[in-house]
Protein backbone atom coordinates (compact mmCIF):
# COMPACT_ATOMS: atom_id res chain seq x y z
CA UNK A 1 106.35 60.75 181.93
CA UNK A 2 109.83 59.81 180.35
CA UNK A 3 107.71 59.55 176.96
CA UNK A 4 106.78 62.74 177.42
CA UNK A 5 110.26 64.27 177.76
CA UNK A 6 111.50 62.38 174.75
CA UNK A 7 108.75 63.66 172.45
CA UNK A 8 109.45 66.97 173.88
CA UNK A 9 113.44 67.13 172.85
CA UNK A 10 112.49 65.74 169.64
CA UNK A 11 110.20 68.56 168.98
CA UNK A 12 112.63 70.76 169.77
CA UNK A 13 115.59 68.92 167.65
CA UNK A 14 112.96 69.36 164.43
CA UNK A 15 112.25 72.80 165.13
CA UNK A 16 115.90 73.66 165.53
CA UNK A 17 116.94 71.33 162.22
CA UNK A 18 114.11 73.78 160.68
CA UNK A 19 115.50 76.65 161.77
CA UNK A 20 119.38 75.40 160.32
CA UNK A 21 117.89 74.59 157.04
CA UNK A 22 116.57 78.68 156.78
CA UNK A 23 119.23 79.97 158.18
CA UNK A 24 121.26 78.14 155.66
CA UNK A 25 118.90 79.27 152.87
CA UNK A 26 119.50 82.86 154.04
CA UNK A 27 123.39 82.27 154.13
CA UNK A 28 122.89 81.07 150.54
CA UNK A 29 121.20 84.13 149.32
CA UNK A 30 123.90 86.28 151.06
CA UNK A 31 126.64 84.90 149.44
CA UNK A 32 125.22 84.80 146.78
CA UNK A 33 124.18 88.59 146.82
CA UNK A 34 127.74 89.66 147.77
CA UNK A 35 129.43 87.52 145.19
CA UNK A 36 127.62 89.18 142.79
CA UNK A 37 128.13 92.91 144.15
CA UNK A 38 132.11 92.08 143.91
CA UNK A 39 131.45 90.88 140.46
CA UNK A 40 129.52 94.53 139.78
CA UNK A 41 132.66 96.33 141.25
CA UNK A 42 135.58 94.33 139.90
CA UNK A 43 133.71 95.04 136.06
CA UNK A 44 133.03 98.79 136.84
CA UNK A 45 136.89 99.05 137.87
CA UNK A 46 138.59 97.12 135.14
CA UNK A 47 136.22 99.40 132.89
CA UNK A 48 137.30 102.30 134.49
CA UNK A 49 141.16 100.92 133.70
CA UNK A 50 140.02 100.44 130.46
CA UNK A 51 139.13 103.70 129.96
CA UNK A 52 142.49 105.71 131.78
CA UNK A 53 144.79 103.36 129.82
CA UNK A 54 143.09 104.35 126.62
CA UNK A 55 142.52 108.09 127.53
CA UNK A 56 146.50 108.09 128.23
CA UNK A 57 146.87 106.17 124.82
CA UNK A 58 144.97 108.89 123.05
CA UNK A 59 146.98 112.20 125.27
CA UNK A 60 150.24 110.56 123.81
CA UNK A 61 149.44 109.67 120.77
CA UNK A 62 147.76 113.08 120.62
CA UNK A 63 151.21 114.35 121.63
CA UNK A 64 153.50 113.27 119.69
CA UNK A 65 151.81 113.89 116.21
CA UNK A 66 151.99 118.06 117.60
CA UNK A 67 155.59 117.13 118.59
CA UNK A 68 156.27 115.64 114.68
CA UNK A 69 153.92 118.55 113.64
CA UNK A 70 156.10 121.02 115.56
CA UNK A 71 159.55 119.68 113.88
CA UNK A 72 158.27 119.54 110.07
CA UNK A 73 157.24 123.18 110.51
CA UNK A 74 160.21 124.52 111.82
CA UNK A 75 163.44 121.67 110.95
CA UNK A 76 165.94 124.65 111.58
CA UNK A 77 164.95 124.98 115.65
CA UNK A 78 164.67 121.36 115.79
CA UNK A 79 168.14 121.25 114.23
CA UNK A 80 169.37 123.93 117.11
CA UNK A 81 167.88 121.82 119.90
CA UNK A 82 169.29 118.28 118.66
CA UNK A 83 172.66 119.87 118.49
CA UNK A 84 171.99 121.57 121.93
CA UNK A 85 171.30 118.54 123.66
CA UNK A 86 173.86 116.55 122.15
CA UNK A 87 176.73 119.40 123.21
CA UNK A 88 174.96 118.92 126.67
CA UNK A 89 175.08 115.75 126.75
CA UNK A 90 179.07 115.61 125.71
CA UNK A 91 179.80 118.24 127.88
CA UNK A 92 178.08 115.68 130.78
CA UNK A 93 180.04 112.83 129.45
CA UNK A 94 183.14 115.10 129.84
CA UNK A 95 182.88 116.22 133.20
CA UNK A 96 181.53 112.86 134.81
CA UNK A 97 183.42 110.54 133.30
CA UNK A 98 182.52 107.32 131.09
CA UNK A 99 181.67 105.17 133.78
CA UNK A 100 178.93 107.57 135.33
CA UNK A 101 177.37 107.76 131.90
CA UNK A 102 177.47 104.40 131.19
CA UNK A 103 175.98 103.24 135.08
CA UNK A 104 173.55 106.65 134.40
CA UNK A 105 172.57 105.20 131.02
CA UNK A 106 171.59 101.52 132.66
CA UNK A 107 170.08 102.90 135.49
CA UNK A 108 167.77 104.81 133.44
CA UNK A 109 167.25 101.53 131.07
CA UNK A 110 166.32 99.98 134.16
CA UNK A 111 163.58 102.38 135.77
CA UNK A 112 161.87 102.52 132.43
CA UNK A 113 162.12 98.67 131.97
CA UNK A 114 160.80 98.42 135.15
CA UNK A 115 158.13 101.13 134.95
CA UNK A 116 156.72 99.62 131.39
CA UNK A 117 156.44 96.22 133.10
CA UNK A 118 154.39 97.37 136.03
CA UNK A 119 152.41 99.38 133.23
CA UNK A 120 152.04 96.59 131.52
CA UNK A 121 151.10 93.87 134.28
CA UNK A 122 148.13 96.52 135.68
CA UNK A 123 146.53 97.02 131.92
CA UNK A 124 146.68 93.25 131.47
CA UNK A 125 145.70 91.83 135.18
């Protein structure tokens, strides 16, 4: 009767190795299946970054040839406004101080140096 119990645990060892061996089959397929569906999305959104970065590239570029446009046709207006800013900007200058400007002036160098090299890092990464 003790023969008996030992070829009755092995039984049940082989059906239970069986039953690892599928399951690790399955696991196989499953990782496999949702490596490939992050693959799917990570190319569908670095197209869709493709295509914003060079939509944006196109709306400035777009831009600035009407803004170029704008000043050949009328170099008398553009003439009024570049002399209005730059009596704005003395009158500023005037009333603040040099030191504001100057910590204004490398504040703004900063935010835009910063904001280029987060553009920058998300349109390369």
């Amino acid at each position: 009767m003790a023969s008996t119990r030992n070829r009755g645990s092995g039984s049940q060892e082989r059906r239970s190795g069986q039953q690892n061996s599928g399951d690790e089959g399955t696991l196989s397929e499953m990782a496999s299946t949702v490596a490939s569906t992050a693959e799917e999305a990570w190319d569908s959104t670095r197209e869709g970054v493709q295509q914003a970065a060079s939509a944006v590239a196109d709306t400035a570029g777009n831009a600035w040839a009407e803004v170029t446009g704008l000043m050949r046709r009328y170099p008398f207006g553009t003439l009024c406004v570049g002399i209005g800013i730059g009596f704005v900007l003395s009158r500023l200058m005037e009333d603040r101080g040099m030191r504001d400007v100057r910590r204004f002036g490398f504040d703004l160098y900063d935010r835009v140096r910063d904001y280029a090299s987060d553009v920058a890092s998300k349109l390369s990464g």
